[in-house]
N, C-alpha and C. Protein backbone atom coordinates (compact mmCIF):
# COMPACT_ATOMS: atom_id res chain seq x y z
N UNK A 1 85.09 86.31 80.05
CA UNK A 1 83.91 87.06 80.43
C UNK A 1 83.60 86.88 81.92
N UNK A 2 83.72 85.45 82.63
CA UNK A 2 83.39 85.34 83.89
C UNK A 2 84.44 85.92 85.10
N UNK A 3 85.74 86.00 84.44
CA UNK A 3 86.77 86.81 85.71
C UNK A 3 86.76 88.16 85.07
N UNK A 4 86.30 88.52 84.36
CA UNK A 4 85.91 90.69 83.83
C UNK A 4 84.83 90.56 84.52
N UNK A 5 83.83 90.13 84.57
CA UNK A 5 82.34 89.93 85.36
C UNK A 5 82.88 90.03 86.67
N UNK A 6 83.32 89.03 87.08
CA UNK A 6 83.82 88.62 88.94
C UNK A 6 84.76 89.77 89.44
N UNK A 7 85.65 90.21 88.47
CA UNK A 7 86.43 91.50 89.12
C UNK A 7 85.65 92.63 89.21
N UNK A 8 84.61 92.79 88.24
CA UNK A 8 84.33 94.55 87.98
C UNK A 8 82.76 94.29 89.38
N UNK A 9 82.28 93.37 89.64
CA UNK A 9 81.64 92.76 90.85
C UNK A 9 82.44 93.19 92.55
N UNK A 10 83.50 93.00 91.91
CA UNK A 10 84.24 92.90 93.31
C UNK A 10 84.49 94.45 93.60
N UNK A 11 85.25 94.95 92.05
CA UNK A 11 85.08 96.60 92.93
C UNK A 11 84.07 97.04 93.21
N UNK A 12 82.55 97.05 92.46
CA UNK A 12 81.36 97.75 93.05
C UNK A 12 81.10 97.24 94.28
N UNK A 13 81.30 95.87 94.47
CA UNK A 13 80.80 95.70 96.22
C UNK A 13 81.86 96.46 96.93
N UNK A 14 83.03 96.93 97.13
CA UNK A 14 84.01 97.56 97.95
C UNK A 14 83.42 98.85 97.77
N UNK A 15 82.92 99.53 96.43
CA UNK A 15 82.33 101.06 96.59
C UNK A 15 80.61 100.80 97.47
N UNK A 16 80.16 99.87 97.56
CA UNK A 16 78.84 99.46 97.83
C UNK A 16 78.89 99.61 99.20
N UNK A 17 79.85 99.32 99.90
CA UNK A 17 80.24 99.25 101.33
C UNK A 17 80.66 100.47 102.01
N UNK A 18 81.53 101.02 101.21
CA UNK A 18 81.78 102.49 101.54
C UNK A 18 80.85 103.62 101.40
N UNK A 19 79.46 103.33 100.69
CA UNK A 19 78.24 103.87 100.45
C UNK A 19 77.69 103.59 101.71
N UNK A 20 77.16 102.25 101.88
CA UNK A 20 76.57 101.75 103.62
C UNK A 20 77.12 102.22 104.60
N UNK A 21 78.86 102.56 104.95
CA UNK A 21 79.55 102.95 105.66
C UNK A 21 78.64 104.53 106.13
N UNK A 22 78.65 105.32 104.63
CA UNK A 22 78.73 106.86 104.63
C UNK A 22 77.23 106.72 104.98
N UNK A 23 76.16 106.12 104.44
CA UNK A 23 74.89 106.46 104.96
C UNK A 23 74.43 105.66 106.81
N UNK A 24 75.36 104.55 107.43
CA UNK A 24 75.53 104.45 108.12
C UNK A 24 75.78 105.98 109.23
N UNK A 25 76.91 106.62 108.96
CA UNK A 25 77.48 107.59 109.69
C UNK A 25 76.44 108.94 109.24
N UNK A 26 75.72 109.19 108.49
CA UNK A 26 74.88 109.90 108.42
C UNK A 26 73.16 109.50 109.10
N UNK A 27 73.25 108.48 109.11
CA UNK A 27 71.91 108.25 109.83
C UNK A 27 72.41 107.30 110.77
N UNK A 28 73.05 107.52 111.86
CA UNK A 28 73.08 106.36 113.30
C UNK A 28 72.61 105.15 114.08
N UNK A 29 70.99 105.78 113.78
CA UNK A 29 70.28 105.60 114.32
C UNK A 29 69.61 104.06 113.87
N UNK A 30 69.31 104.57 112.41
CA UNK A 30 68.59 103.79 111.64
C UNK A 30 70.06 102.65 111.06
N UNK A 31 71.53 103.21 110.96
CA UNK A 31 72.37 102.58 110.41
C UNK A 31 73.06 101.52 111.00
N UNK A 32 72.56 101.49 112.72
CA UNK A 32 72.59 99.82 113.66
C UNK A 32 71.66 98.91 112.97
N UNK A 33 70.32 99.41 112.85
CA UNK A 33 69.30 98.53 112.25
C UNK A 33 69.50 98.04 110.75
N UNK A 34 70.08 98.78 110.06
CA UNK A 34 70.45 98.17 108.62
C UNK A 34 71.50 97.57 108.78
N UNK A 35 72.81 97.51 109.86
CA UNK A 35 73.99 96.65 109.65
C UNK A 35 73.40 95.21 110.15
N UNK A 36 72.37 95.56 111.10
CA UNK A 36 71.90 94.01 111.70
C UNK A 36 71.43 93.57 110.39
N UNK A 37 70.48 94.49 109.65
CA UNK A 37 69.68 93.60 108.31
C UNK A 37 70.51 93.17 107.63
N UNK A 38 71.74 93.47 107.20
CA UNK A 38 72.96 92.95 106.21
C UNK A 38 73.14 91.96 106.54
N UNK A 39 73.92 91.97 107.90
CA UNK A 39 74.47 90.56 108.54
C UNK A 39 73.34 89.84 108.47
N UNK A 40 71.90 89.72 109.03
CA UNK A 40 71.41 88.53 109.40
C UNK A 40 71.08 87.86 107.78
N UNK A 41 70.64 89.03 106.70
CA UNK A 41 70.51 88.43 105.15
C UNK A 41 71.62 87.54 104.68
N UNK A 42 72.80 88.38 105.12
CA UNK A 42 73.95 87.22 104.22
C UNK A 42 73.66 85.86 105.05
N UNK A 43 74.04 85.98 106.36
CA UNK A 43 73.86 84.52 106.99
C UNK A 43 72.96 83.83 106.61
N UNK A 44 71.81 84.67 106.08
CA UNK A 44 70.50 83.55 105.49
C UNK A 44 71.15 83.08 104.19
N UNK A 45 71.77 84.34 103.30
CA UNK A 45 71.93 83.60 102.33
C UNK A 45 73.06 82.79 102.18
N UNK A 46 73.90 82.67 103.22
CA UNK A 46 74.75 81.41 102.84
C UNK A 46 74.26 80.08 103.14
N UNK A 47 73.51 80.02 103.98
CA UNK A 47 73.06 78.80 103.89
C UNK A 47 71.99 78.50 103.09
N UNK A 48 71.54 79.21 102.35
CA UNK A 48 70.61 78.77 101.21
C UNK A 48 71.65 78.71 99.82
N UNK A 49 72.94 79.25 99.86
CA UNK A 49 73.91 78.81 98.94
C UNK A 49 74.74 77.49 99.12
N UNK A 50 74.92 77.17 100.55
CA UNK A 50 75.16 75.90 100.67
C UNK A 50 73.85 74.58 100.35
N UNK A 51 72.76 75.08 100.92
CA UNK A 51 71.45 74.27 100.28
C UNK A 51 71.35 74.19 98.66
N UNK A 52 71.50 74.97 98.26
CA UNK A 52 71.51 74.90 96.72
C UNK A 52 72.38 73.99 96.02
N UNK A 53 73.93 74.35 96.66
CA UNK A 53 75.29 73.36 96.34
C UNK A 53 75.12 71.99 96.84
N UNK A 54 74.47 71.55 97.80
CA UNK A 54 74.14 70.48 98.38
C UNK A 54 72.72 69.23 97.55
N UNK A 55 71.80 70.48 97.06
CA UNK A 55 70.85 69.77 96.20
C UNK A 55 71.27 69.84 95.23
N UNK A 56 72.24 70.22 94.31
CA UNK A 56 72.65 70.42 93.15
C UNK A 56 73.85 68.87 93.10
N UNK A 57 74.66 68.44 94.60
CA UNK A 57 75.19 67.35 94.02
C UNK A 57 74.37 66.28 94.28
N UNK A 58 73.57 66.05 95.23
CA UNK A 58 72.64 65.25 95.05
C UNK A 58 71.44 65.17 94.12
N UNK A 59 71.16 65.84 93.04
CA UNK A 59 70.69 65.91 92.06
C UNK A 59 69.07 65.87 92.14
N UNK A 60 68.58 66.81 93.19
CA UNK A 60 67.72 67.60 93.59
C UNK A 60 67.18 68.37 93.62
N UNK A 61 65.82 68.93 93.54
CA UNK A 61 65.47 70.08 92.85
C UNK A 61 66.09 71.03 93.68
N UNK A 62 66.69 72.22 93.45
CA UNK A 62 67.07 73.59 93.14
C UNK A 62 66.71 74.48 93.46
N UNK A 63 67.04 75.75 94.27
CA UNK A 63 66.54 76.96 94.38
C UNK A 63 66.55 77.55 93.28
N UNK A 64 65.97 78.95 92.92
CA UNK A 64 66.08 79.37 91.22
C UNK A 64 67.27 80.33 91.23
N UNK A 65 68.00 80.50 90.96
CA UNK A 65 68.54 81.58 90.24
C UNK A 65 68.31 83.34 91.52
N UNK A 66 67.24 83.38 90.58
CA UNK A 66 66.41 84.75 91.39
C UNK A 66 66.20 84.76 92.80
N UNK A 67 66.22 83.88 93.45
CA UNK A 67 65.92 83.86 94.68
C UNK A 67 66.88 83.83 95.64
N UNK A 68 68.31 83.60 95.07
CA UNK A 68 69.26 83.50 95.08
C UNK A 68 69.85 84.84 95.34
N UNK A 69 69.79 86.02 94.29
CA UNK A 69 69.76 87.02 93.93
C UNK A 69 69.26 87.73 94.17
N UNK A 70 67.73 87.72 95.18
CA UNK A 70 66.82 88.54 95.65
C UNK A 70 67.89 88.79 97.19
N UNK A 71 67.64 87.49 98.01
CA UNK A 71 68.29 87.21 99.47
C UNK A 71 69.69 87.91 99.25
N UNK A 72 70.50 87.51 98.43
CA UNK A 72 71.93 88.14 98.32
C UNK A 72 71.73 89.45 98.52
N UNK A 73 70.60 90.19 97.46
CA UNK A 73 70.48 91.79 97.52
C UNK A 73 70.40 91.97 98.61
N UNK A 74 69.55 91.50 99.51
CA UNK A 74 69.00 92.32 100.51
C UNK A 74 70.36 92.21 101.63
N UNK A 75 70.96 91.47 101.76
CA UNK A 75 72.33 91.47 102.73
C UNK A 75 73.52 91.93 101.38
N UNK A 76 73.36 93.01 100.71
CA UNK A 76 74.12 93.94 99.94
C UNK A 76 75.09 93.13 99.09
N UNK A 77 75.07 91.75 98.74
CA UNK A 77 75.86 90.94 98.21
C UNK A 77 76.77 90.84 98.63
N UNK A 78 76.92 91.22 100.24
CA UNK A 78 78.69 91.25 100.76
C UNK A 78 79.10 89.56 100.58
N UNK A 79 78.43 88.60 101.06
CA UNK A 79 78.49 87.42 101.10
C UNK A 79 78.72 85.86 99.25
N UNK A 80 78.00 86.97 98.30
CA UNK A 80 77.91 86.36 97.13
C UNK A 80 79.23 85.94 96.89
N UNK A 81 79.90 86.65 96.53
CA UNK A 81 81.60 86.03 96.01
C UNK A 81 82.07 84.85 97.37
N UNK A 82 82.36 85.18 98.32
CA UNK A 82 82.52 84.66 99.30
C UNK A 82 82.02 82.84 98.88
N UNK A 83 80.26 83.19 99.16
CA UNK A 83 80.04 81.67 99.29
C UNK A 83 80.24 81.22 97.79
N UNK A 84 80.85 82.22 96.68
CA UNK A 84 81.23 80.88 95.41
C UNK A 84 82.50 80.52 96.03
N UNK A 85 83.26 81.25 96.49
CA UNK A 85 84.77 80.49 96.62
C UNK A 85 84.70 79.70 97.34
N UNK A 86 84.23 79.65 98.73
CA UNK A 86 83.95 78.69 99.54
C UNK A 86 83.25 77.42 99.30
N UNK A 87 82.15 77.78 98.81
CA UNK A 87 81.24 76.41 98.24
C UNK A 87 81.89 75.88 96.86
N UNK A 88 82.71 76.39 96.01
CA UNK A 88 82.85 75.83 94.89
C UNK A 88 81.72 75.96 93.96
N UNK A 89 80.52 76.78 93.92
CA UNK A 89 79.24 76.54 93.19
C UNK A 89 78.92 77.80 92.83
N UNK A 90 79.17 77.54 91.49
CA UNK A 90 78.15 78.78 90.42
C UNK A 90 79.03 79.98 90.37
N UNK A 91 80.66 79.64 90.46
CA UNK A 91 81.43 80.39 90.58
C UNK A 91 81.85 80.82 88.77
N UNK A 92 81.80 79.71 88.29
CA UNK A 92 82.45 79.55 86.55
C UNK A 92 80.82 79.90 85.52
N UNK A 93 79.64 80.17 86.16
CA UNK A 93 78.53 80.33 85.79
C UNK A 93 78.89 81.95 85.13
N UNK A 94 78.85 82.02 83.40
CA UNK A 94 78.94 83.10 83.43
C UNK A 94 77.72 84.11 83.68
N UNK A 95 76.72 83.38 82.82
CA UNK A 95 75.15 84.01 83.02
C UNK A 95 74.87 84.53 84.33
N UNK A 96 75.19 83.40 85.70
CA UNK A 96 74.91 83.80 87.17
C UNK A 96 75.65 85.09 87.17
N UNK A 97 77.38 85.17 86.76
CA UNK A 97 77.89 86.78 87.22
C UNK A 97 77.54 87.77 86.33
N UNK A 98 77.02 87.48 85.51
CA UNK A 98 76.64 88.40 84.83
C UNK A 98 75.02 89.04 85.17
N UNK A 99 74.49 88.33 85.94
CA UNK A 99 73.14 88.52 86.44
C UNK A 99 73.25 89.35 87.61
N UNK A 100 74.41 88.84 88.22
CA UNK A 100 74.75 89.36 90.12
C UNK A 100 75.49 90.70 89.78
N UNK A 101 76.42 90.73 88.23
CA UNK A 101 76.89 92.22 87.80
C UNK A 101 75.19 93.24 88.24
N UNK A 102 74.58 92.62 87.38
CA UNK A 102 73.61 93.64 87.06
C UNK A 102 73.03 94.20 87.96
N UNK A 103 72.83 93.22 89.03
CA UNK A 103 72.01 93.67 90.52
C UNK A 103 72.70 94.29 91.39
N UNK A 104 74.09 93.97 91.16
CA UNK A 104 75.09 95.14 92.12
C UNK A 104 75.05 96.03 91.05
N UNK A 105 75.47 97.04 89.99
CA UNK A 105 74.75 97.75 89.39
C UNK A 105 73.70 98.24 89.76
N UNK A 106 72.86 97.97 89.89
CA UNK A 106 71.02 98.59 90.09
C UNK A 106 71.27 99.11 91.59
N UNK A 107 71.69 98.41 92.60
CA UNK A 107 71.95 97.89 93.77
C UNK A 107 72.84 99.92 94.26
N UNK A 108 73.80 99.73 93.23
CA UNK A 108 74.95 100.86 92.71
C UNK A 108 74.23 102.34 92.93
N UNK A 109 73.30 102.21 91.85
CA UNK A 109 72.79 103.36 91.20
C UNK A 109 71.63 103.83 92.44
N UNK A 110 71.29 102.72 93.32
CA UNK A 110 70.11 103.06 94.80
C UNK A 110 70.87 103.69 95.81
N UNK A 111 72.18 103.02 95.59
CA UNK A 111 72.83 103.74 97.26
C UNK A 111 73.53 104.70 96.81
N UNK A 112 73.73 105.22 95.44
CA UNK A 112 74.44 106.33 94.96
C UNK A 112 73.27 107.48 94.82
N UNK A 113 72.11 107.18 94.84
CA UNK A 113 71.10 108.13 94.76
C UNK A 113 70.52 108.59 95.98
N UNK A 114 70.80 107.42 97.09
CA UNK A 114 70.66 107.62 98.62
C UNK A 114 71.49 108.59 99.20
N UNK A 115 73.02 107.91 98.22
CA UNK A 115 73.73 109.55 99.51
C UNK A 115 73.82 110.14 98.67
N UNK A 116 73.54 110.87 97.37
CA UNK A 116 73.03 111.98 96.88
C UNK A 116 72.37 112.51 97.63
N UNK A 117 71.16 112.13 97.82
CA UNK A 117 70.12 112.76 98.35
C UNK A 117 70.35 113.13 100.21
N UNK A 118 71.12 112.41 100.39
CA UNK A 118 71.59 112.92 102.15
C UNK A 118 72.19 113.74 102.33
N UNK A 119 73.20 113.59 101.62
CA UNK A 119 74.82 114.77 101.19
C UNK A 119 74.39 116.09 100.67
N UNK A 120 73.85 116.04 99.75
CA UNK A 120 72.80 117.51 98.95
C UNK A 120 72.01 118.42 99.96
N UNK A 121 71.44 117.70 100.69
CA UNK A 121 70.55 118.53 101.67
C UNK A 121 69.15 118.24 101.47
N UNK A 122 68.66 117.74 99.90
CA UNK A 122 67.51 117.38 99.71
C UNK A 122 66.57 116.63 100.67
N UNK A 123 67.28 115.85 101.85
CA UNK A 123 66.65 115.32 102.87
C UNK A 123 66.63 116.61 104.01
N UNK A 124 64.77 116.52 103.60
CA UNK A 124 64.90 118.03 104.90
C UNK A 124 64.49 117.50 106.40
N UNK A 125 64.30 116.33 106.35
CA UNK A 125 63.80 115.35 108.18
C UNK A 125 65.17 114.50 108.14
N UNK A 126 65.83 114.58 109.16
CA UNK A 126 67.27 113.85 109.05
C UNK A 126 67.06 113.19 110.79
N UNK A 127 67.39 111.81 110.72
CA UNK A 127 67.22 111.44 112.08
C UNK A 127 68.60 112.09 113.02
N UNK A 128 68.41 112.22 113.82
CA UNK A 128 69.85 112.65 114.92
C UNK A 128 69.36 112.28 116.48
N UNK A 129 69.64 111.18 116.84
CA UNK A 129 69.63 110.93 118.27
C UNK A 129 70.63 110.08 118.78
């Protein structure tokens, strides 16, 4: 269950990226300011994944779960797989990939409704500068 979880994870983040890519190149403007928000979120959240792995062997209270999962979202989960392989932590957790499935999922269905809505024409104010 946890490497069907971790693979079918791994392709939606590669379609997840090519979504950011395409709404990137459709909005310019605004799509410098969201690559900065990606990057600076993951960087936050790896070191709150190394903080976690760090209080977890010293047997210390814990970040939750969710909070974990909130920070990851917001830097598009490019970083999640990454800091399990690297850190060794919460990689064999099936519940965790099965939680991080769900939010790339949801995550899925926002940026697939985003460039719907760009691509369609339904966006009638489009930035261009």
């Amino acid at each position: 269950m946890n490497s069907f979880a971790r693979a079918i994870g791994h392709s939606i983040l590669f379609f997840n990226g090519l979504m950011l890519i395409l709404l990137g190149v459709e909005l310019p403007v605004i799509g410098k300011y969201i690559a900065v928000a990606v990057l600076v979120a993951n960087g936050i959240f790896m070191v709150l994944f190394w903080l976690d792995k760090r209080r977890a062997c010293r047997q210390e209270k814990r970040l939750s779960e969710l909070s974990l999962l909130l920070v990851s979202s917001l830097g598009a989960h490019f970083s999640m797989y990454v800091a399990q392989d690297v850190f060794h932590h919460k990689s064999k957790k099936w519940q965790f990939n099965v939680k991080l499935l769900c939010a790339l999922l949801c995550q899925t269905a926002l940026l697939g409704l985003m460039c719907y809505w760009l691509l369609s024409g339904l966006a009638s104010v489009r930035v261009d500068e």
